[in-house]
Protein backbone atom coordinates (compact mmCIF):
# COMPACT_ATOMS: atom_id res chain seq x y z
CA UNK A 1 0.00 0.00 0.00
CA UNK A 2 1.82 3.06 -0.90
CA UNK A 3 1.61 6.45 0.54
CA UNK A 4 -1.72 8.17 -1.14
CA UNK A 5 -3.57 4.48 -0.08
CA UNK A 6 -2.66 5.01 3.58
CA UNK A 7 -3.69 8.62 3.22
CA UNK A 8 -6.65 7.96 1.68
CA UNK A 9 -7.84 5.48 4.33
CA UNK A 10 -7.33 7.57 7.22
CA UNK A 11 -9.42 10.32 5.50
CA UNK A 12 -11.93 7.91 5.30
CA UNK A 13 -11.80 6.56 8.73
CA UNK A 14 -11.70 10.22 10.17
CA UNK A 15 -14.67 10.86 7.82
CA UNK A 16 -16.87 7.55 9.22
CA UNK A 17 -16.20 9.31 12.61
CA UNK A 18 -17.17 12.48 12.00
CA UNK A 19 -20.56 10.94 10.21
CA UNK A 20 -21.30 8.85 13.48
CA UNK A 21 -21.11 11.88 15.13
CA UNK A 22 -23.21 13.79 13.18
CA UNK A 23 -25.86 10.78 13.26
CA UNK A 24 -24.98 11.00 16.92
CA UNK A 25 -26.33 13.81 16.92
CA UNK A 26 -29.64 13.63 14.99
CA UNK A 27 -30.92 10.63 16.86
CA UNK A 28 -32.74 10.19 19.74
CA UNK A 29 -31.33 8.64 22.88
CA UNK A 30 -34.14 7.87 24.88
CA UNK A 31 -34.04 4.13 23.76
CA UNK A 32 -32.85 0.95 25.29
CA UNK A 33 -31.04 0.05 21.93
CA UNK A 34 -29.44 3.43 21.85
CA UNK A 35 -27.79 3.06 25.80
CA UNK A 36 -26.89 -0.71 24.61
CA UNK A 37 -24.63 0.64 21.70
CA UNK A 38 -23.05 3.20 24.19
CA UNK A 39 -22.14 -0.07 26.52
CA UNK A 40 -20.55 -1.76 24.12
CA UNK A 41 -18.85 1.35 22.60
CA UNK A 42 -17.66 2.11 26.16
CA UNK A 43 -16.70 -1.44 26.23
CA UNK A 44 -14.21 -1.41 23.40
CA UNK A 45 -13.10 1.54 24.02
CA UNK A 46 -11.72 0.49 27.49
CA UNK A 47 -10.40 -2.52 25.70
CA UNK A 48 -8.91 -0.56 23.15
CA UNK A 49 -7.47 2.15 25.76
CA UNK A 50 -6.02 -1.09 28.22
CA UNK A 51 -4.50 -2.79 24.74
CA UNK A 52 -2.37 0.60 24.49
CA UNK A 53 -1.17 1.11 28.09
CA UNK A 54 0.28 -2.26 27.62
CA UNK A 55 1.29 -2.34 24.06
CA UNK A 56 1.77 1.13 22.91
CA UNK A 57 3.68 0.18 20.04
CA UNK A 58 0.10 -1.18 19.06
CA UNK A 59 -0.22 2.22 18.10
CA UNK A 60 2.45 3.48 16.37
CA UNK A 61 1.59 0.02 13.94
CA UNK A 62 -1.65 0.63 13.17
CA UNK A 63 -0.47 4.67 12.49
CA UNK A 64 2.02 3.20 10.00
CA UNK A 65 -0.78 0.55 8.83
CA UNK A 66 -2.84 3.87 8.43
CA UNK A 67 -0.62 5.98 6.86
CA UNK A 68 -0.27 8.24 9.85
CA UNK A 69 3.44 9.48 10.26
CA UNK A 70 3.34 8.52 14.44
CA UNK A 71 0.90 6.87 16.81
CA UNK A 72 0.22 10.15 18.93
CA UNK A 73 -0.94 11.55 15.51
CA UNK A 74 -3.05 8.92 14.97
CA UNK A 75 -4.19 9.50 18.92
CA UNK A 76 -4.66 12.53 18.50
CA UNK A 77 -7.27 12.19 15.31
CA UNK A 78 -9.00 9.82 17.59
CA UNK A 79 -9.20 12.39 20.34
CA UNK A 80 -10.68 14.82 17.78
CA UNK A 81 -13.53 12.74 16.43
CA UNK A 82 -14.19 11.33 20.21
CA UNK A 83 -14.46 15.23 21.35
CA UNK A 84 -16.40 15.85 17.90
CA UNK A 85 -18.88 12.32 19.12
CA UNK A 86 -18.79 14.11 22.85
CA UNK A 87 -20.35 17.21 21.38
CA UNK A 88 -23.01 15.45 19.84
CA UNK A 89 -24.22 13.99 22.63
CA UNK A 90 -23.84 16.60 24.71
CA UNK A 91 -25.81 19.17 22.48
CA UNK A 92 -28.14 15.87 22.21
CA UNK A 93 -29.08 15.97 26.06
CA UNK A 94 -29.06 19.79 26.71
CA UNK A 95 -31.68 19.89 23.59
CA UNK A 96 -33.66 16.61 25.14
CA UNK A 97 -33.29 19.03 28.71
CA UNK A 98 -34.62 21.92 26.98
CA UNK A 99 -37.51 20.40 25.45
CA UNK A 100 -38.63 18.62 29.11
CA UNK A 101 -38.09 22.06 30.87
CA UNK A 102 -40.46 23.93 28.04
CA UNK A 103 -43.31 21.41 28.63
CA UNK A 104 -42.82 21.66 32.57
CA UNK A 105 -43.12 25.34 32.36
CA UNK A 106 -46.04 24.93 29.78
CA UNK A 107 -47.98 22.31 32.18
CA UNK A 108 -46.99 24.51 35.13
CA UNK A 109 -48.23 27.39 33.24
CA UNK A 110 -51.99 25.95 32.36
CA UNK A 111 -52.28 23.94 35.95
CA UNK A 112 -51.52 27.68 37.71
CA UNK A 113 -53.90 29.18 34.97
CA UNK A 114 -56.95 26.70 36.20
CA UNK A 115 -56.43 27.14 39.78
CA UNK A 116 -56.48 30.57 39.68
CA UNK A 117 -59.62 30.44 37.50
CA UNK A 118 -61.26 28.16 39.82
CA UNK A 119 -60.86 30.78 42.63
């Protein structure tokens, strides 16, 4: 595999990351499917994360498999795209939060609106 492959492949693996990010980011994660993904994507990442401590030249393979120069480049992508996946979810939960809080106030709103019409 020369040079332009490797390059080529780790623009499409950065690409794939920043897609399940984005899809990340349109879903909903209210279901039990959804929090059973994020297990087993917490899973492998902790086996992935243990495999380096022990092996770290693990990384610097796969870099040179990838057609990254050095393993803390190709760390480094994968901290970008995690942070990128982080975002998502966040801005997933504060929009799920938002949308709870505005029918709260709403119900509050009309409950407070009948009692004081009772009165």
């Amino acid at each position: 595999m020369d040079i332009q492959d490797q390059q080529l492949v780790i623009k499409i693996v950065l690409l794939v990351g920043v897609t399940v990010a984005t899809a990340l980011l349109t879903r909903s994660s209210s279901g039990a499917r959804h929090q059973a993904i994020r297990r087993v994507l917490l899973v492998l990442f902790a086996a992935a994360t243990a495999a380096v401590i022990v092996a770290p030249q693990l990384v610097s393979g796969l870099a040179r498999l990838m057609g990254v120069g050095r393993g803390t480049d190709l760390l480094l992508y994968g901290l970008a795209v995690a942070f990128v996946c982080f975002l998502a979810t966040y801005y997933g939960r504060m929009r799920m939060l938002n949308r709870q809080i505005t029918n709260l106030t709403r119900a509050l709103a009309l409950a407070e609106g009948r009692r004081t019409g009772e009165s």
